[in-house]
Protein backbone atom coordinates (compact mmCIF):
# COMPACT_ATOMS: atom_id res chain seq x y z
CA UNK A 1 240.05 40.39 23.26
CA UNK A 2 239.73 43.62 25.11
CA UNK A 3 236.88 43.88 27.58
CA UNK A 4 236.58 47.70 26.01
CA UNK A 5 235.30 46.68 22.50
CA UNK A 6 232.61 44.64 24.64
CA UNK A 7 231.98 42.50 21.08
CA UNK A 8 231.76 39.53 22.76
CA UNK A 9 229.77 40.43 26.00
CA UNK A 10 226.16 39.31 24.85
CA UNK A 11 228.02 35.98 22.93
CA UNK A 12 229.25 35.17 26.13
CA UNK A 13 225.91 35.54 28.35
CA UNK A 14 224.06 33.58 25.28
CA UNK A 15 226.68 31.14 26.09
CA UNK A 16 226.63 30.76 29.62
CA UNK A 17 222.63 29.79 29.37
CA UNK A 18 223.13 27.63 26.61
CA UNK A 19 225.56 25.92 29.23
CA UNK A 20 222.97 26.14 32.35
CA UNK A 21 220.46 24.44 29.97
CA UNK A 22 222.88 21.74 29.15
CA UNK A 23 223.70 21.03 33.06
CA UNK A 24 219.77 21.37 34.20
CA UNK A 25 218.96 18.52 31.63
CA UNK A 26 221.88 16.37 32.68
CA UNK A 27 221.17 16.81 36.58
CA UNK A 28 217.72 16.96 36.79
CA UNK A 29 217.29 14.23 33.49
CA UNK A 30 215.30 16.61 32.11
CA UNK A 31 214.91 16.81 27.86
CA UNK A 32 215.69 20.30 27.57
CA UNK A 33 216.81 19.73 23.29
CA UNK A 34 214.30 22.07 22.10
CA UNK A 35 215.13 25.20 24.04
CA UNK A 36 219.09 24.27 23.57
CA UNK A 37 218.78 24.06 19.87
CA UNK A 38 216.80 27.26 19.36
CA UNK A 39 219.65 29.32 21.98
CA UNK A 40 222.20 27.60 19.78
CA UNK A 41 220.88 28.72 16.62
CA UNK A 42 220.13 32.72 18.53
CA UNK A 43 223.57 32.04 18.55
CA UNK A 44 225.04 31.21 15.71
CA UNK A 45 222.59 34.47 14.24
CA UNK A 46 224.30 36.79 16.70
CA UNK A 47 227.82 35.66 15.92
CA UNK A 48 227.50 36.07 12.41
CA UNK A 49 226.01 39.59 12.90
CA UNK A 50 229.01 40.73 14.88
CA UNK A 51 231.98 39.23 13.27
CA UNK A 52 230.91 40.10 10.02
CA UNK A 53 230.20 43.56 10.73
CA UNK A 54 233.63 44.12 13.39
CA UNK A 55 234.44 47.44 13.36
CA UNK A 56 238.20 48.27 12.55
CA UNK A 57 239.15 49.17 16.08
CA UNK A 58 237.45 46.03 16.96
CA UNK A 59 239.36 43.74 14.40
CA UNK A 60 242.69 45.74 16.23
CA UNK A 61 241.09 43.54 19.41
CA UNK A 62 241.07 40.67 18.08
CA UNK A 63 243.57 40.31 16.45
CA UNK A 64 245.61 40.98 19.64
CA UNK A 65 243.85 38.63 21.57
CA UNK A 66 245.45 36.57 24.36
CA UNK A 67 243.66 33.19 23.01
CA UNK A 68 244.64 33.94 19.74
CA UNK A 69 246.63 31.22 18.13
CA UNK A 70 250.50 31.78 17.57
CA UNK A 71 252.93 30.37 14.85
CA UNK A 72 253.88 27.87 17.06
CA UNK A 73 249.80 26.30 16.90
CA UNK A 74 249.60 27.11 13.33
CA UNK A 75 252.85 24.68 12.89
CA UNK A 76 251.97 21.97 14.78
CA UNK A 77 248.86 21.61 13.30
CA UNK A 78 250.29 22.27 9.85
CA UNK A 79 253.51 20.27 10.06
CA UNK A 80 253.59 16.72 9.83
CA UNK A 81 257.44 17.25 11.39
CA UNK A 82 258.90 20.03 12.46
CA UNK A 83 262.44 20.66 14.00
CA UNK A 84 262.73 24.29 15.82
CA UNK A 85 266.58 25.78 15.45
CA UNK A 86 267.88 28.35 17.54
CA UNK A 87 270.26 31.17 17.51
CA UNK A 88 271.99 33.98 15.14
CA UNK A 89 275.00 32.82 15.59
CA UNK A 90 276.39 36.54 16.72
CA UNK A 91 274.12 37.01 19.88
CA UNK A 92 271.80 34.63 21.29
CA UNK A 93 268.91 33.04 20.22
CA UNK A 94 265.87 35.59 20.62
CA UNK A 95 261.86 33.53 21.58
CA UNK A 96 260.65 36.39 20.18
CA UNK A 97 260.95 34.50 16.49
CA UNK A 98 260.84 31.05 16.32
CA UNK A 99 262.26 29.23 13.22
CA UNK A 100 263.51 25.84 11.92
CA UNK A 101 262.36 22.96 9.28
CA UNK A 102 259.55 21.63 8.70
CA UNK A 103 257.20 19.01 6.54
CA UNK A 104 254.49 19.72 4.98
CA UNK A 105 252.14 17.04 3.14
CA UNK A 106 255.80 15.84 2.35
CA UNK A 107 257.35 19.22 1.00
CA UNK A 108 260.43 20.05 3.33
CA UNK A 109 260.01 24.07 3.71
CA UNK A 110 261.64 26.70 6.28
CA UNK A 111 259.02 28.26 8.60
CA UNK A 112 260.00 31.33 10.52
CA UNK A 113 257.44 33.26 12.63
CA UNK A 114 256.78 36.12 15.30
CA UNK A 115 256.15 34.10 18.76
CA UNK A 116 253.70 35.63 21.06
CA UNK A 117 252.91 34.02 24.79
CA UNK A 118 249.43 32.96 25.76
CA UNK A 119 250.27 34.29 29.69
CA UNK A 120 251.87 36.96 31.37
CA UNK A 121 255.10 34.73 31.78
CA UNK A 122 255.14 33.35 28.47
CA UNK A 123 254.69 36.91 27.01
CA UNK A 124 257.56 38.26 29.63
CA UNK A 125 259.56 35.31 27.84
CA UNK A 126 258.90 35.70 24.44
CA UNK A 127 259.07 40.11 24.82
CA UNK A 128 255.74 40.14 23.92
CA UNK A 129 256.63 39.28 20.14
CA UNK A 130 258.56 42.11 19.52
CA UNK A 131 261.96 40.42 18.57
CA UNK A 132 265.37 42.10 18.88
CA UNK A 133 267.97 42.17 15.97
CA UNK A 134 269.13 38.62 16.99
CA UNK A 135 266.05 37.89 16.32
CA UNK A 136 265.88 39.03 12.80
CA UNK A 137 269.30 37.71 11.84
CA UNK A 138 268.48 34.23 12.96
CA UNK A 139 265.33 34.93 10.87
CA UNK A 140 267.71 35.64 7.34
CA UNK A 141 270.25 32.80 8.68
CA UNK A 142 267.48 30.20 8.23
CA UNK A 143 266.39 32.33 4.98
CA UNK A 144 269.90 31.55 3.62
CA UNK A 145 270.18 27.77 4.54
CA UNK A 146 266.69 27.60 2.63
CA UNK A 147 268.06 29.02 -0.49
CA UNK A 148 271.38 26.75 0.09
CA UNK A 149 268.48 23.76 0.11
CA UNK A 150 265.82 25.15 -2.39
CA UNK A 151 263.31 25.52 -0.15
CA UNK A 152 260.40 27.88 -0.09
CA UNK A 153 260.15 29.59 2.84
CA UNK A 154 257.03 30.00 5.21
CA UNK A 155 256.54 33.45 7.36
CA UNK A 156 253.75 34.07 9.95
CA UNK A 157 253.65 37.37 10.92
CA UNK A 158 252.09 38.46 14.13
CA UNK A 159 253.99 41.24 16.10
CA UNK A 160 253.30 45.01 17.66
CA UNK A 161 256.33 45.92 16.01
CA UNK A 162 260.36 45.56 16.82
CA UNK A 163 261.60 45.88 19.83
CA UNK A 164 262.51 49.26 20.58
CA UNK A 165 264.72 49.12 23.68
CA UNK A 166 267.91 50.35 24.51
CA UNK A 167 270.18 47.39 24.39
CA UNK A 168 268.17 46.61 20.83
CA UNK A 169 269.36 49.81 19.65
CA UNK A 170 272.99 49.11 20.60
CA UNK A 171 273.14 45.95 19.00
CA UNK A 172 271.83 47.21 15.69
CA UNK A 173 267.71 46.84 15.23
CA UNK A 174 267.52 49.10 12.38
CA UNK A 175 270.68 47.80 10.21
CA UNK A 176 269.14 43.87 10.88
CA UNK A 177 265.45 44.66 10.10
CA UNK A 178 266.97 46.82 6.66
CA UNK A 179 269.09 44.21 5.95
CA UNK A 180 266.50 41.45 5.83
CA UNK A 181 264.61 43.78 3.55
CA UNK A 182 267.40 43.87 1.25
CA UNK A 183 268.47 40.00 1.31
CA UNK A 184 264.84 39.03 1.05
CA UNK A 185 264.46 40.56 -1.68
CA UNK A 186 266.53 38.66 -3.69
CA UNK A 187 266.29 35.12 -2.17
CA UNK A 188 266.20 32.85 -4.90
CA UNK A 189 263.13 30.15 -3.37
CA UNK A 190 259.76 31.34 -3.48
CA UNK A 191 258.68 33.41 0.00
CA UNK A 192 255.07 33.12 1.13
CA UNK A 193 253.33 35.00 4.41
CA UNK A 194 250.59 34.78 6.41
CA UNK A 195 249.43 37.34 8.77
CA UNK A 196 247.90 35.83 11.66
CA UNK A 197 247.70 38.89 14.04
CA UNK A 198 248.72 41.98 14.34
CA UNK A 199 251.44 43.25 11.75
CA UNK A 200 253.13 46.28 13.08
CA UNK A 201 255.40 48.59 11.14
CA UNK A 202 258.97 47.64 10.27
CA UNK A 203 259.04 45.00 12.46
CA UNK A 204 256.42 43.06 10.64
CA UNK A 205 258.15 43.48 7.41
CA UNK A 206 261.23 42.22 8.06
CA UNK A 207 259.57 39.01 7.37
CA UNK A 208 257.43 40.04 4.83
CA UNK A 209 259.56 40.90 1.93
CA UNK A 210 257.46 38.10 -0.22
CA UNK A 211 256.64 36.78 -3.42
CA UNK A 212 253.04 35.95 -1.97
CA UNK A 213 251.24 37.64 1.02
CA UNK A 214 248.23 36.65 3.06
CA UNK A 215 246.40 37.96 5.85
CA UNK A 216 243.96 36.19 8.20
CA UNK A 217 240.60 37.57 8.57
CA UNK A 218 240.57 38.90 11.36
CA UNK A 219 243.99 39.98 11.35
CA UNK A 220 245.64 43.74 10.73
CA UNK A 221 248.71 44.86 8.76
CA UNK A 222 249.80 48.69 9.20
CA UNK A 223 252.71 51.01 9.21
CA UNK A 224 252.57 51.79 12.74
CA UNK A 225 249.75 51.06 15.29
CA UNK A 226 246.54 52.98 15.79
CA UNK A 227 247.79 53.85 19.53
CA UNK A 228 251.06 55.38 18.04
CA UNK A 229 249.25 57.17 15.26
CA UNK A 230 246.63 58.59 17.71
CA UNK A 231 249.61 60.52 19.56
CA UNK A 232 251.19 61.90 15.89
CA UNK A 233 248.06 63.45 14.88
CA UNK A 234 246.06 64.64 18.20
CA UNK A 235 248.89 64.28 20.73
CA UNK A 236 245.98 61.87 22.43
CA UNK A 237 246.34 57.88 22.62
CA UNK A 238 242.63 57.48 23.55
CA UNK A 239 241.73 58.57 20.22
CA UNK A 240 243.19 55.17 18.58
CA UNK A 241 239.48 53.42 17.74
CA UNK A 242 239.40 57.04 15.46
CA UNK A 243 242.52 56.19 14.05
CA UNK A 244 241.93 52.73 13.46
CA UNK A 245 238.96 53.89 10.81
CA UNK A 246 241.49 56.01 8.75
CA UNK A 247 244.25 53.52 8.92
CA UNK A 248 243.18 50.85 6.03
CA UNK A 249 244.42 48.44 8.54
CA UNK A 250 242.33 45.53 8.33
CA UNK A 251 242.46 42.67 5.84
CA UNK A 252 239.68 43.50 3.03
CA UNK A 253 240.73 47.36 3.35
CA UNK A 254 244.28 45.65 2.26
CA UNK A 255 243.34 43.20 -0.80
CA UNK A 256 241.12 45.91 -2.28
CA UNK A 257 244.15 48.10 -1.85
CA UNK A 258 246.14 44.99 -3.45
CA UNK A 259 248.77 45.35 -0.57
CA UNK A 260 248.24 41.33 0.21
CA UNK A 261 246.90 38.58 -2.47
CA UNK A 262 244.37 36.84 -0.06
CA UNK A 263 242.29 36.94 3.20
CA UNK A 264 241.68 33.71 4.60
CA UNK A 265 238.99 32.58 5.90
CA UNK A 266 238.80 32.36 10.01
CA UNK A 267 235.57 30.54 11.94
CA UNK A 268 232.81 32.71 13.64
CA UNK A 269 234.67 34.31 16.41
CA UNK A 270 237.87 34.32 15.23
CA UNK A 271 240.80 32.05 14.78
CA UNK A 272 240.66 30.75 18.37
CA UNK A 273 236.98 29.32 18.27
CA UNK A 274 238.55 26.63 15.91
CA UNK A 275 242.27 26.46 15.29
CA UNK A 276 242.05 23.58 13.04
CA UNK A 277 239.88 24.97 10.69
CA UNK A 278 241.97 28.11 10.59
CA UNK A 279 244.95 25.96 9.92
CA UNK A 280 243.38 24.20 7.04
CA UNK A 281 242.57 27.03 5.31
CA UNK A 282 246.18 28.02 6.13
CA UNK A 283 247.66 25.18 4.66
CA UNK A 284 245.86 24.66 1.80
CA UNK A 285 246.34 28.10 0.84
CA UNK A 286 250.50 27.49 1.74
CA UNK A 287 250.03 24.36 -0.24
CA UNK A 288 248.21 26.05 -3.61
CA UNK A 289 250.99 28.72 -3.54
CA UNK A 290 254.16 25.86 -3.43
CA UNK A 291 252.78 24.16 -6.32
CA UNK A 292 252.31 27.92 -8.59
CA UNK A 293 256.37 28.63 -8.11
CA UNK A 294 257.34 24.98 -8.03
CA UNK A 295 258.37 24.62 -11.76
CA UNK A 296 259.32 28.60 -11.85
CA UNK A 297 262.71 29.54 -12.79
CA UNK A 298 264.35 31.20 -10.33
CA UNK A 299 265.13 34.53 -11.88
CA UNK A 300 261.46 34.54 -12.07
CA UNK A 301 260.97 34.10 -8.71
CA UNK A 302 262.80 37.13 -7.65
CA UNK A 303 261.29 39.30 -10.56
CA UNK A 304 257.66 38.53 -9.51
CA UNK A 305 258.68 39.78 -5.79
CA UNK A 306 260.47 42.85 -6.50
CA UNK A 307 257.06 43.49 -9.44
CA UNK A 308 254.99 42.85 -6.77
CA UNK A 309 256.34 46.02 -4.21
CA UNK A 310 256.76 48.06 -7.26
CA UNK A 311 252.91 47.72 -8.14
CA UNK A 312 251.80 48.36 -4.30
CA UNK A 313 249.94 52.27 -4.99
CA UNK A 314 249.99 51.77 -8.67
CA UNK A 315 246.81 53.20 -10.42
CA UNK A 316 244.79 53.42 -7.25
């Protein structure tokens, strides 16, 4: 999270003495239970007063988080079996999305996500999420070979946006990201989402063309970010915690706005205090949407996803 929201500054000194208590009693053999358990509960009070009172700005921090878990955490705790495959058969294969096969509770489904690093290196390797056109066509290339297979088709979203470079610009990064809009749109197996960061802009929604979208917690889904929207309207960056308020960025903003269908459930302190749990809730939410389109015809399938964009605005 960034140190500037400061959320988690008095969490993290409650911490540290619940810690010191823990190491004085072992050291010094010392029963110290009483004063641990009444920090811990201080605790547990304080974490539910701040995380379920974040701020929009401050939901923008954590959902970009460093220790935030990534699609490739949420699979392997998800995925019984999973086999990553590479490439877009044009260009190269592009970190920046990671995709391939995968089993869950015995259902074979294609997962394709935005892949963030947890370091400086990994980030440098992965472009910081933001994929490049190859990126997106080896996206709708695994789209495809899930429709060739009937399988329904997995997304986790979690990017600033698409790369906006140079050399992404020659190779196309607007004609792949429309594209996958278009072919998504009509892929006949069921397509379900999860955002589990930050969804920026067009480059979040060229995987998230779906019959079924849901957003973490904690996460945030917007048109552009509140940085970029901050220099549109007062020419000033610094001004994106304003921005953030007006933005209807976060996840209850979006359900009540019927952009996405859920918001699930993350631990105190956000997905990273407890990745398991998070991917529970993940996958039985995953798990509750196969079975609703399993017996679904599959001009049904498509009609309920184009019905669904067409209602977004609708009588609000």
């Amino acid at each position: 999270m960034s140190s500037s929201l400061q959320i988690d500054k008095p969490i993290i000194e409650l911490e540290k003495k619940i810690e010191e208590l823990k190491r004085i009693s072992k050291e010094n053999n010392i029963d110290l239970s009483t004063e641990i358990k009444i920090l811990s509960e201080k605790l547990s009070n304080l974490k539910r007063d701040v995380y379920e009172n974040l701020t929009p700005w401050q939901k923008v921090g954590l959902s970009r988080s460093s220790n935030r878990p990534t699609t490739k955490d949420y699979i392997e705790n998800i995925c019984s079996e999973f086999i990553e495959l590479h490439g877009d058969r044009l260009y190269k294969d592009d970190k920046a999305i990671i995709g391939g096969i995968g089993f869950i509770e015995n259902i074979a489904v294609t997962i394709i996500g935005h892949q963030k690093g947890k370091d400086v290196k990994e980030n440098i390797e992965r472009n910081f999420g933001m994929p490049h056109p190859e990126g997106y066509r080896k996206a709708l290339r695994l789209m495809k070979q899930a429709e060739k297979f009937n399988r329904p088709i997995i997304t986790f979203i979690d990017t600033p946006g698409a790369f906006c470079g140079l050399e992404a610009e020659q190779r196309g990064q607007g004609e792949a990201i429309a594209k996958n809009l278009f072919e998504m749109s009509s892929l006949k197996v069921p397509i379900i989402s999860v955002v589990i960061g930050e969804g920026g802009s067009g480059g979040a929604l060229g995987l998230g063309v779906s019959n079924k979208v849901a957003m973490l917690e904690h996460s945030i889904y917007s048109v552009i970010s509140p940085e970029g929207l901050a220099s549109i309207l007062w020419k000033e960056a610094s001004k994106a915690s304003e921005a953030a308020n007006i933005m209807k960025l976060t996840s209850k903003d979006l359900y009540e706005l019927k952009v996405i269908d859920k918001i699930i459930k993350e631990p105190l302190g956000g997905a990273q205090e407890d990745v398991e749990f998070t991917a529970k809730n993940i996958k039985e939410y995953i798990l509750e949407e196969i079975e609703y389109f399993k017996n679904q015809k599959k001009e049904d399938i498509i009609s309920q996803r184009y019905n669904k964009f067409r209602k977004i605005g609708y009588n609000l």
